[in-house]
N, C-alpha and C. Protein backbone atom coordinates (compact mmCIF):
# COMPACT_ATOMS: atom_id res chain seq x y z
N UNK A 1 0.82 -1.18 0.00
CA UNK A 1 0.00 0.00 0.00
C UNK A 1 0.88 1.26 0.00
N UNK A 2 2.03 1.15 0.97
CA UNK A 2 2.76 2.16 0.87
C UNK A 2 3.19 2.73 0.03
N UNK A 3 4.16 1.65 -0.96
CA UNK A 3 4.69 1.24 -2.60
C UNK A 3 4.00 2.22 -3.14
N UNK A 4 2.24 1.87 -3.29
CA UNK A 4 1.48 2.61 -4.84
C UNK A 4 1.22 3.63 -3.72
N UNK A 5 1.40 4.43 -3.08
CA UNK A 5 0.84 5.61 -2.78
C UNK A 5 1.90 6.07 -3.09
N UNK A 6 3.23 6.10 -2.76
CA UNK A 6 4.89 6.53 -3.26
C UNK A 6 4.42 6.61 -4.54
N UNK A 7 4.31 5.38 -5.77
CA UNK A 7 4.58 5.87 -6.97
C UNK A 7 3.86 7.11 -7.32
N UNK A 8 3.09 7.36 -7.12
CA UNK A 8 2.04 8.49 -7.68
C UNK A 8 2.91 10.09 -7.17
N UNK A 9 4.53 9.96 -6.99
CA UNK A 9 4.94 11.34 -6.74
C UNK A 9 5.89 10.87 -7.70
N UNK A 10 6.99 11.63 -7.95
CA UNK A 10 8.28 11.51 -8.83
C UNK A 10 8.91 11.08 -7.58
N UNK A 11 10.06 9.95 -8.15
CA UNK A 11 11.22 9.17 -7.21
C UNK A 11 11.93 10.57 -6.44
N UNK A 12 12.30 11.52 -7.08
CA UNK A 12 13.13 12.43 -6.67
C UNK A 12 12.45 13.11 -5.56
N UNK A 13 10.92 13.61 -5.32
CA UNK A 13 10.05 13.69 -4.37
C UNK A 13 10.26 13.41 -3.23
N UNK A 14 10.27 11.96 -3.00
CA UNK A 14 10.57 11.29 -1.93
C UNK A 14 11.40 10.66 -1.86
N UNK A 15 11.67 10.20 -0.31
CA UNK A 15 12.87 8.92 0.42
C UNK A 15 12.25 8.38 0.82
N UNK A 16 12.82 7.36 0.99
CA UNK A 16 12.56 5.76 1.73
C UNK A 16 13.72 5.73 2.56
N UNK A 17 13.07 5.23 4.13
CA UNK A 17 14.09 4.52 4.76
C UNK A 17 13.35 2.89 5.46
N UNK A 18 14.09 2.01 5.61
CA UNK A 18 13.83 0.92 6.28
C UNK A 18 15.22 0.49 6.62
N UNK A 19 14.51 -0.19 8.11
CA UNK A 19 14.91 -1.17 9.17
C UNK A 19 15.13 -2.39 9.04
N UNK A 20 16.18 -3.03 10.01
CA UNK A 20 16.59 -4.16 9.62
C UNK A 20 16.97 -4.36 11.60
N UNK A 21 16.30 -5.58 11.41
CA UNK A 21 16.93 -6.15 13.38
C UNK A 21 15.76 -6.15 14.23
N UNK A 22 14.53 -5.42 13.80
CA UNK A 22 13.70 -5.68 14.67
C UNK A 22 12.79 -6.79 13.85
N UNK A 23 12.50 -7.83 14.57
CA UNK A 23 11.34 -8.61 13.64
C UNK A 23 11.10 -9.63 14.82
N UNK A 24 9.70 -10.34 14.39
CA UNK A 24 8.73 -10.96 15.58
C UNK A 24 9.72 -12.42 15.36
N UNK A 25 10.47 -12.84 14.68
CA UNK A 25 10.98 -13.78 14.78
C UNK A 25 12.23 -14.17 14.95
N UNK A 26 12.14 -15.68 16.00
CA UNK A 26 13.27 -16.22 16.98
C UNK A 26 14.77 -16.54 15.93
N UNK A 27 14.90 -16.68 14.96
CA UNK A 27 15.85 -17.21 13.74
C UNK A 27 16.34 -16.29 13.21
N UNK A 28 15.64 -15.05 13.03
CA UNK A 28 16.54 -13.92 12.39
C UNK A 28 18.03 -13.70 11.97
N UNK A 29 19.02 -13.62 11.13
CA UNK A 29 19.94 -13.94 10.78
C UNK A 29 20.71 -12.06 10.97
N UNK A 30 21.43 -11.99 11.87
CA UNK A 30 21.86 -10.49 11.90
C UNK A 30 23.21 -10.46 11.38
N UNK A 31 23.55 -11.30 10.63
CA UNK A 31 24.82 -11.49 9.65
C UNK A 31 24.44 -10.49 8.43
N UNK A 32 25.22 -10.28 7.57
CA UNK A 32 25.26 -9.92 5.92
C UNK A 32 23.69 -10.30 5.39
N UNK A 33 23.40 -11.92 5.24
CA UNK A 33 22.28 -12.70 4.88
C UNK A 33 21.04 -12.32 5.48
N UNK A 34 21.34 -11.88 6.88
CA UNK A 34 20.03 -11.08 7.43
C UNK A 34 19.55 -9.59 6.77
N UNK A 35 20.70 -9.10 6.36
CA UNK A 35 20.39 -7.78 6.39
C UNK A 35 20.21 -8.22 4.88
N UNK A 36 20.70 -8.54 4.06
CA UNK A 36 20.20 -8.45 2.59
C UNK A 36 18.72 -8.80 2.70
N UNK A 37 18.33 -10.24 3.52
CA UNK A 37 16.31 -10.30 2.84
C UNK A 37 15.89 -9.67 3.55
N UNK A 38 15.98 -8.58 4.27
CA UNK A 38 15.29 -7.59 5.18
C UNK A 38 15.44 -6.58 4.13
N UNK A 39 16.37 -5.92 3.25
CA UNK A 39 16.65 -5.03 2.23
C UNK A 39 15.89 -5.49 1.32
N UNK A 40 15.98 -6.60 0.51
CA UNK A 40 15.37 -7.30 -0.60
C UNK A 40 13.62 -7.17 -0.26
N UNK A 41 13.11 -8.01 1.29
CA UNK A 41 11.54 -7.60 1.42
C UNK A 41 11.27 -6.29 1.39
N UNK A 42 11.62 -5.31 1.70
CA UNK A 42 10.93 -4.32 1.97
C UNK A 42 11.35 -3.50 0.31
N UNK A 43 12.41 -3.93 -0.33
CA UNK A 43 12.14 -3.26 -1.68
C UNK A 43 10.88 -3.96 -2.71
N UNK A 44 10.94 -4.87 -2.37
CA UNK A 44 9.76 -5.85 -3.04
C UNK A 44 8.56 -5.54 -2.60
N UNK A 45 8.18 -5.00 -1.01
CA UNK A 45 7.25 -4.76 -0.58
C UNK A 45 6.65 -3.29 -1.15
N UNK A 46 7.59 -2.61 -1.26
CA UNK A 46 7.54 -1.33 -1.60
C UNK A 46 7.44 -1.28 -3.45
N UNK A 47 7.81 -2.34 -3.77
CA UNK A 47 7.75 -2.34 -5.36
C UNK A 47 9.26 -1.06 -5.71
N UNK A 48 9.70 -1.21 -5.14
CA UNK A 48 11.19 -0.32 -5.52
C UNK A 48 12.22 -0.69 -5.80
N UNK A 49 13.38 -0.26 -6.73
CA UNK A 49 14.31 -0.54 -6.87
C UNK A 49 15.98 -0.67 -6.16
N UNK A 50 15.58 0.61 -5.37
CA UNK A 50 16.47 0.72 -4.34
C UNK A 50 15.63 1.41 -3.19
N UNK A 51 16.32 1.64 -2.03
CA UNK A 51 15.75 2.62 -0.93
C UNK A 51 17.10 3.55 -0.17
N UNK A 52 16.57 4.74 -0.04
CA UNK A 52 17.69 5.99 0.20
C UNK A 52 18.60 5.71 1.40
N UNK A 53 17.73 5.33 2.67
CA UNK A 53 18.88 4.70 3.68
C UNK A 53 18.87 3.34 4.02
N UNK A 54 19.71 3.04 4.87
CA UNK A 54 19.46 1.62 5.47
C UNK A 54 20.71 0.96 6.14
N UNK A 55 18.99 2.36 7.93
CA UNK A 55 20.23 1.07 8.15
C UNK A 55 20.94 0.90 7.96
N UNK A 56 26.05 -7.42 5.19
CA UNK A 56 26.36 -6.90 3.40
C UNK A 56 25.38 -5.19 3.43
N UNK A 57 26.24 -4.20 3.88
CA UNK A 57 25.62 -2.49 3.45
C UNK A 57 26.71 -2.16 2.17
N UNK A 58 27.60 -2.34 2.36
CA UNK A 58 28.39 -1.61 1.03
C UNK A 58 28.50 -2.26 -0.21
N UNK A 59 28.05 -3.77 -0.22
CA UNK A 59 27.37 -4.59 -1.59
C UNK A 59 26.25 -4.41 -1.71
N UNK A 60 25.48 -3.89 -1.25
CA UNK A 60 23.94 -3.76 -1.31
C UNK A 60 24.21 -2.04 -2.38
N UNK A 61 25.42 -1.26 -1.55
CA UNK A 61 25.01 0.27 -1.96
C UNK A 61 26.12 -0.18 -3.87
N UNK A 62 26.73 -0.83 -3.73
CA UNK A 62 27.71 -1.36 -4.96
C UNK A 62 26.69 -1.88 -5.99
N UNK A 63 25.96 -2.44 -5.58
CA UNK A 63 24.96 -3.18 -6.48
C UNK A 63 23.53 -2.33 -6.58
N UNK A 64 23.56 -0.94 -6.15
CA UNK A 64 22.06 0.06 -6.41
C UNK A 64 21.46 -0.40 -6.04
N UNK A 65 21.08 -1.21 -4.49
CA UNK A 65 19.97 -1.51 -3.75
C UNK A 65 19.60 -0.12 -2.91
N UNK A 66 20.75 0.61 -2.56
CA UNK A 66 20.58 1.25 -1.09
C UNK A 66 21.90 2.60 -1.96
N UNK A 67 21.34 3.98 -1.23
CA UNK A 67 22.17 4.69 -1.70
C UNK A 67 22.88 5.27 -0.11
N UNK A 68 22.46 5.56 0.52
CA UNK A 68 23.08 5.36 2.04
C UNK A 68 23.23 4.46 3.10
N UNK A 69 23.54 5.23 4.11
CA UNK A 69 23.56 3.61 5.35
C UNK A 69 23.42 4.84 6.36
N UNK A 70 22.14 4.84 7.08
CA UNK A 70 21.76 5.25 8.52
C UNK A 70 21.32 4.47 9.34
N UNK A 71 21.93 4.80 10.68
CA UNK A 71 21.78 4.06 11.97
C UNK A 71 20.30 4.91 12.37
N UNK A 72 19.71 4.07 13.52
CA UNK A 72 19.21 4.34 14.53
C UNK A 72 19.20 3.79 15.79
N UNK A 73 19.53 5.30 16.88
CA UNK A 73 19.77 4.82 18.08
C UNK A 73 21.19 4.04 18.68
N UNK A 74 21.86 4.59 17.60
CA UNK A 74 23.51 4.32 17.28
C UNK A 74 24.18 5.23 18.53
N UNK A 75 24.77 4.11 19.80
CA UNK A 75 25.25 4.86 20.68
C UNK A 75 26.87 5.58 19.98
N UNK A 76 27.40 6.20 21.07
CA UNK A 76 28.82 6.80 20.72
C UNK A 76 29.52 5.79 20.15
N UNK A 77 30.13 4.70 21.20
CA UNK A 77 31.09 3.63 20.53
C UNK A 77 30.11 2.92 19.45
N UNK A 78 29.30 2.48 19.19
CA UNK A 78 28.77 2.36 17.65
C UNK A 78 29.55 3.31 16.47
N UNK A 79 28.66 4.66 16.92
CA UNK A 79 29.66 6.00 15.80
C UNK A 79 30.87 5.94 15.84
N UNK A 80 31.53 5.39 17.25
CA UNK A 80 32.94 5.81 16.38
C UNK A 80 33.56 4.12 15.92
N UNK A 81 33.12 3.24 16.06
CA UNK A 81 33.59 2.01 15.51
C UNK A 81 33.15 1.43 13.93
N UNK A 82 32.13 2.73 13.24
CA UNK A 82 31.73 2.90 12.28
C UNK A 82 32.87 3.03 11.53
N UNK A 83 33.05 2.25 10.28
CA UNK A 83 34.42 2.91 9.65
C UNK A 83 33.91 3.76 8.15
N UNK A 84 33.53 4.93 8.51
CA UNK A 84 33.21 5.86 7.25
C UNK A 84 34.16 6.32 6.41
N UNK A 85 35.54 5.66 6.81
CA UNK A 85 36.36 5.65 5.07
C UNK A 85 35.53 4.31 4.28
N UNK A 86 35.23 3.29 4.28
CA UNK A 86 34.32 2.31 3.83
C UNK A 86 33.00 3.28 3.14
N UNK A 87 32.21 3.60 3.80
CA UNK A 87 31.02 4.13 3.50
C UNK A 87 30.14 5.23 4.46
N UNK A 88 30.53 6.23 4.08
CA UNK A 88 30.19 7.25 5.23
C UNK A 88 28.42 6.79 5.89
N UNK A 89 28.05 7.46 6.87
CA UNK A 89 27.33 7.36 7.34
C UNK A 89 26.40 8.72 7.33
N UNK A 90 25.36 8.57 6.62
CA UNK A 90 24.78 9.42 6.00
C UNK A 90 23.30 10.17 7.05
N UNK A 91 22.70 9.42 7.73
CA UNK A 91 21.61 9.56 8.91
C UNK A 91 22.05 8.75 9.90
N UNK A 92 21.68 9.29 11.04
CA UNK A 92 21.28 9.17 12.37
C UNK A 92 20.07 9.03 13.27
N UNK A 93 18.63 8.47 13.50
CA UNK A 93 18.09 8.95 13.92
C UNK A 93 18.38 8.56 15.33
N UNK A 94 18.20 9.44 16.30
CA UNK A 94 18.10 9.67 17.22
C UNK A 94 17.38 10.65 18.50
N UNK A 95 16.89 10.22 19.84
CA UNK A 95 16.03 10.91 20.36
C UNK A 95 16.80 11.77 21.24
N UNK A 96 16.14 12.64 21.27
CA UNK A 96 16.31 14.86 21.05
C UNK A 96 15.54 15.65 21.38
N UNK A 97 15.38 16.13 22.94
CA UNK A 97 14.39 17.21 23.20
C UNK A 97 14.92 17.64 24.12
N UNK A 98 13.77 18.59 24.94
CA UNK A 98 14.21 19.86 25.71
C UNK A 98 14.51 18.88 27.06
N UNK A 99 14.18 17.59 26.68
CA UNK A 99 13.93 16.70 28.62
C UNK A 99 15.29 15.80 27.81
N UNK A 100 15.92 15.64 26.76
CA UNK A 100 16.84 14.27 26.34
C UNK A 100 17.88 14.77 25.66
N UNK A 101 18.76 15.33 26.73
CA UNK A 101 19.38 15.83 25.64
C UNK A 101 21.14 15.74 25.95
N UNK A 102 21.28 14.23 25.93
CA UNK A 102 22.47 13.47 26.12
C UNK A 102 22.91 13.98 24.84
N UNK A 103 22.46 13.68 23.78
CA UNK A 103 22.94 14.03 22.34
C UNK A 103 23.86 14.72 21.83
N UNK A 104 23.94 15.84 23.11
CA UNK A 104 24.74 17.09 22.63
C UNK A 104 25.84 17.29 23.21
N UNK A 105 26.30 16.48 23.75
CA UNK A 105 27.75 16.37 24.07
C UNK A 105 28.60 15.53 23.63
N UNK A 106 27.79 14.22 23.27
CA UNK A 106 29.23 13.51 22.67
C UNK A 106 28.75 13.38 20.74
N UNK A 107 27.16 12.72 20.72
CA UNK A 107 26.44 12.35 19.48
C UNK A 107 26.78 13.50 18.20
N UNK A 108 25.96 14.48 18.87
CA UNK A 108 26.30 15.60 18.05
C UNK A 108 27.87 16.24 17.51
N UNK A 109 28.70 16.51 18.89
CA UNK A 109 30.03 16.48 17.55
C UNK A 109 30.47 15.59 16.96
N UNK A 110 30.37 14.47 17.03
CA UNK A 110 30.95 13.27 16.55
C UNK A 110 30.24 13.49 15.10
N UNK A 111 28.83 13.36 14.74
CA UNK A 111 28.10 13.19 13.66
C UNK A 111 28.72 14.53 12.77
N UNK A 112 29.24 16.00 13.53
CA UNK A 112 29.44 17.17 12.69
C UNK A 112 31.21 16.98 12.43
N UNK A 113 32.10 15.85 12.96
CA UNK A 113 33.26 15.40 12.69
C UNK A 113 33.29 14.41 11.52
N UNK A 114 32.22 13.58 11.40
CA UNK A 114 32.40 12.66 10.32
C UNK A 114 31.32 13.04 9.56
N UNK A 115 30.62 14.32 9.56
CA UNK A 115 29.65 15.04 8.35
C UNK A 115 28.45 13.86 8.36
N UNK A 116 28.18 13.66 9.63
CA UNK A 116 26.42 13.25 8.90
C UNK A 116 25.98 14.52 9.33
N UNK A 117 25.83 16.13 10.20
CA UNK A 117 24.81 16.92 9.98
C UNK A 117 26.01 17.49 9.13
């Protein structure tokens, strides 16, 4: 449903992002093999060719599945054990308000050192 409501704008219009690691099932494969049919369903689901983030990442982005790679909820040692000479790291999402705002002491320069803002 999502898919045909997307097509009806121009690709350039919109982004896509999807997740990979959360799922209702005990077998899940969080290797390379996991993350490709978690990439593969949700482009199929979506009827798309590739999707803008996500979340095997740099054969997926080699082969025009995926044109970035964003984390979510990516603590510090995550960011910095990230190796963005490989493939920079393009999004972050993370939680950010006037009551949460760990972010801004270590998250935030780190992300404006390796240019994700």
């Amino acid at each position: 449903m999502i898919g045909k409501a997307l097509k009806q704008l121009p690709r350039e219009k919109n982004q896509s992002a999807t997740k990979f690691g959360i799922t209702p099932s005990e077998d899940f494969k969080f290797g390379g093999e996991g993350v490709r049919e978690c990439c593969e369903a949700s482009l199929k689901g979506l009827d798309f060719e590739c999707t803008d983030f996500m979340g095997e990442l740099k054969k997926l982005i080699e082969e025009g599945k995926i044109k970035d790679i964003g984390l979510s909820e990516a603590n510090i040692d995550t960011m910095r054990r990230a190796d963005h000479r490989v493939h920079p790291v393009t999004a972050l999402q993370m939680e950010g308000s006037l009551w949460t705002r760990e972010i801004e002491d270590e998250i935030i320069p780190l992300c404006r050192f390796v240019l994700v803002l």
